[in-house]
Structure formats: structure tokens, C-alpha cells
C-alpha atoms as a PDB file:
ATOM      1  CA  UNK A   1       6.445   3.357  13.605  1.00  0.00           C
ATOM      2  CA  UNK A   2       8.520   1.676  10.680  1.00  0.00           C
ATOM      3  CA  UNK A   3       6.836  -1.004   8.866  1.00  0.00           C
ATOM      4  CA  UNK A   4       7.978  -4.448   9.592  1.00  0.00           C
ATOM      5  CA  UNK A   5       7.104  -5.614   6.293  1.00  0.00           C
ATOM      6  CA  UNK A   6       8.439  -9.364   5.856  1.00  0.00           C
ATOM      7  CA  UNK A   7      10.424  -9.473   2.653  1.00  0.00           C
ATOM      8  CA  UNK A   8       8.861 -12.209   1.518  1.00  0.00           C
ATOM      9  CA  UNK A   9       6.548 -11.191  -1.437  1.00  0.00           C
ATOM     10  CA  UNK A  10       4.194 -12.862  -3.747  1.00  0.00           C
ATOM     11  CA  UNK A  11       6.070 -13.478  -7.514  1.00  0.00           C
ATOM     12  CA  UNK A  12       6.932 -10.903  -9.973  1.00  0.00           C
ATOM     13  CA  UNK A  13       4.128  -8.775  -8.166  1.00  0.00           C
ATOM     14  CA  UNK A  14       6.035  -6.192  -5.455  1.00  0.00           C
ATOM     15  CA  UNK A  15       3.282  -6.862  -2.874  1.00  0.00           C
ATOM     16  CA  UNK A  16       3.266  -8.870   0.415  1.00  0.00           C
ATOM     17  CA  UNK A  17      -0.413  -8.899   1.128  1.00  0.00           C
ATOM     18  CA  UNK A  18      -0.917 -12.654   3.079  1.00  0.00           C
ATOM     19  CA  UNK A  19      -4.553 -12.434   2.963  1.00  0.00           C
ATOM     20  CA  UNK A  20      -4.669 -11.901  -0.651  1.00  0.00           C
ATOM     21  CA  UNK A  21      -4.449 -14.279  -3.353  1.00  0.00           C
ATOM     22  CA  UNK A  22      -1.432 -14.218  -5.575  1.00  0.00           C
ATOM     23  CA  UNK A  23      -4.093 -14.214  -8.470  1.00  0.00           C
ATOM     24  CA  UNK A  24      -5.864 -10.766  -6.966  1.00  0.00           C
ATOM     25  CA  UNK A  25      -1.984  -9.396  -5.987  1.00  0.00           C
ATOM     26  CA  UNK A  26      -1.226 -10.040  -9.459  1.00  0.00           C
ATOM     27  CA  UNK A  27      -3.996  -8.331 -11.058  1.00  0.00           C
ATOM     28  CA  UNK A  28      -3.714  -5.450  -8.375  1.00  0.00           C
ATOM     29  CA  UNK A  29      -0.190  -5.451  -9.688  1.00  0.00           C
ATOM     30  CA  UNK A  30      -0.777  -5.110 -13.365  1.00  0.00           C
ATOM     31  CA  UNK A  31      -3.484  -2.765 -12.888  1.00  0.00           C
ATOM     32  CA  UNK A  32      -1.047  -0.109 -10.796  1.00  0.00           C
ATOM     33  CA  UNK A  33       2.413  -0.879 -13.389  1.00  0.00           C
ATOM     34  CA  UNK A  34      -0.333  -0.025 -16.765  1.00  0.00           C
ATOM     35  CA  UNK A  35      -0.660   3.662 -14.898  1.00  0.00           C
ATOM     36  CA  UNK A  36       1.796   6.305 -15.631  1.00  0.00           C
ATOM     37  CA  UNK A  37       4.887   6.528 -13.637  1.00  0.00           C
ATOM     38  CA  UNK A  38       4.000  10.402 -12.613  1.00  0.00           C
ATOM     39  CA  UNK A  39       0.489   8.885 -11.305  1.00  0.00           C
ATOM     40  CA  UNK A  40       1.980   6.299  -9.212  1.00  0.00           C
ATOM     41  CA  UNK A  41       4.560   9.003  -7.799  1.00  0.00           C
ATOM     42  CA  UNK A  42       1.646  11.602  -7.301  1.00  0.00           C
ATOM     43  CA  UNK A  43      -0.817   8.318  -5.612  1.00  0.00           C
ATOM     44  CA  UNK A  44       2.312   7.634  -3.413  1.00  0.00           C
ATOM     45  CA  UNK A  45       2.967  11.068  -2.177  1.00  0.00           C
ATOM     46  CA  UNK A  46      -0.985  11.808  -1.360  1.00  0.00           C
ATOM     47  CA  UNK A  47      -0.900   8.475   0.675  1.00  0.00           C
ATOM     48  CA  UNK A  48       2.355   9.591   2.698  1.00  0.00           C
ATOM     49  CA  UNK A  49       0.530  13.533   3.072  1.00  0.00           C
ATOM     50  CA  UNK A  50      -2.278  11.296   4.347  1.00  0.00           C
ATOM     51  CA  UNK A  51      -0.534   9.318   6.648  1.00  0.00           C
ATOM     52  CA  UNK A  52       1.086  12.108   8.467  1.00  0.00           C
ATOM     53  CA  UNK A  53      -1.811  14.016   8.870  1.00  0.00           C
ATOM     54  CA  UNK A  54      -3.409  11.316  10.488  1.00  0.00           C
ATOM     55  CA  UNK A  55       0.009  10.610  12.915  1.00  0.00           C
ATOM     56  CA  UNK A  56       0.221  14.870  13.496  1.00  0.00           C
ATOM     57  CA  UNK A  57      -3.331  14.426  14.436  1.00  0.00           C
ATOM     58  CA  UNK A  58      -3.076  11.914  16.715  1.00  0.00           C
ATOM     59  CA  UNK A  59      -0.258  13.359  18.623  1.00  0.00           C
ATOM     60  CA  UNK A  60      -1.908  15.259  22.046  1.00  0.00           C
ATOM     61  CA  UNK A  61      -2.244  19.281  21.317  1.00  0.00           C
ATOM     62  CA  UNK A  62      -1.138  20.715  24.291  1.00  0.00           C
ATOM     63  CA  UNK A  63       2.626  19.242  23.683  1.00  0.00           C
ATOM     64  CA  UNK A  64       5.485  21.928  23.131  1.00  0.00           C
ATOM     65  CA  UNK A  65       6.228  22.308  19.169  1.00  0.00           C
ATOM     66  CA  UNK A  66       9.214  20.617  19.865  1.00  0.00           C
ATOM     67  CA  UNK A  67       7.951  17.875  21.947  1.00  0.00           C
ATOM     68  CA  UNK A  68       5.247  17.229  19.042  1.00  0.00           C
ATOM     69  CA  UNK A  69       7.637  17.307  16.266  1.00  0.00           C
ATOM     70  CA  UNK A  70       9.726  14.346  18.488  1.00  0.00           C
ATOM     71  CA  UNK A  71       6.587  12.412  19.168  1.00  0.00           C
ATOM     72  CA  UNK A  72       5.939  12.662  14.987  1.00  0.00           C
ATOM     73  CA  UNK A  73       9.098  11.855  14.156  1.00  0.00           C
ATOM     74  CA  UNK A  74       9.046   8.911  16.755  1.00  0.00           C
ATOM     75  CA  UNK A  75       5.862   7.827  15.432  1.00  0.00           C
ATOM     76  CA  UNK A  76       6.025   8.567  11.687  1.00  0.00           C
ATOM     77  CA  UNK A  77       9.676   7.200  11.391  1.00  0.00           C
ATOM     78  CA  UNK A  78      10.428   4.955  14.704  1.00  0.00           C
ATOM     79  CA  UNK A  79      13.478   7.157  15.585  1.00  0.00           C
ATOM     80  CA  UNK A  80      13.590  10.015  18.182  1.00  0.00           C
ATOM     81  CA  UNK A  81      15.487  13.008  16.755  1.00  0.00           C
ATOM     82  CA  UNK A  82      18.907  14.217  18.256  1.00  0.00           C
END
């Protein structure tokens, strides 16, 4: 599934958490930006190998490789390959 993020975002922060005060975004912000660039890339990449392990194993078993990888792809990206 693709997110359906609305684009509106809290100020000069990146984030659209609505249950989060823009104070607590803000800080949440800063706190992410004052770590390395290669940290944030290597944090972003472990939560995307995360996320598709939990998609591949939520996808039934006994589905033809093919048939699985459609079902990820469906899943993971909201479009059916092909």
C-alpha cells in the first residue's frame, strides 16, 4: 500500500504527525537533522528492510513465487506488476 500522507506538514520540521505537537515534531526534528547524513540513510534503509519483511511475511506461503512476488509488490508498492 502507498502512503497517503497529506502534504500538509508541521513548519520547517519535514513531519506530518497530527497527534504530535509541533513543539515535540520540532524537537524530534532537530534531534534526527544533528545525526550524520550516512546514519539517517543507514536508519532509513533498516526501516524499509523492516517493512518488507514484515509485508513478505504476511503474504500466505503456499502462493506460487510469482504470485507472492505480485501480492508484495501490490502490497509493498500499491501497483500490480506487468
Amino acid at each position: 500500500m502507498v502512503s497517503k500522507i497529506e502534504p500538509d506538514r508541521y513548519a520547517d520540521t519535514g513531519f506530518s504527525v497530527k497527534d504530535t505537537a509541533p513543539e515535540v515534531n520540532a524537537r524530534l526534528f532537530r534531534l534526527m537533522m544533528s545525526r550524520g547524513a550516512g546514519e539517517r540513510l543507514a536508519m532509513g534503509m533498516d526501516m524499509t528492510a523492516t517493512a518488507k519483511a514484515l509485508v513478505w511475511a504476511s503474504l500466505p506461503a503456499g502462493l506460487p513465487e510469482a504470485e507472492r512476488r505480485a501480492a508484495f509488490c501490490e502490497r509493498f508498492y500499491g501497483v500490480i506488476p506487468g
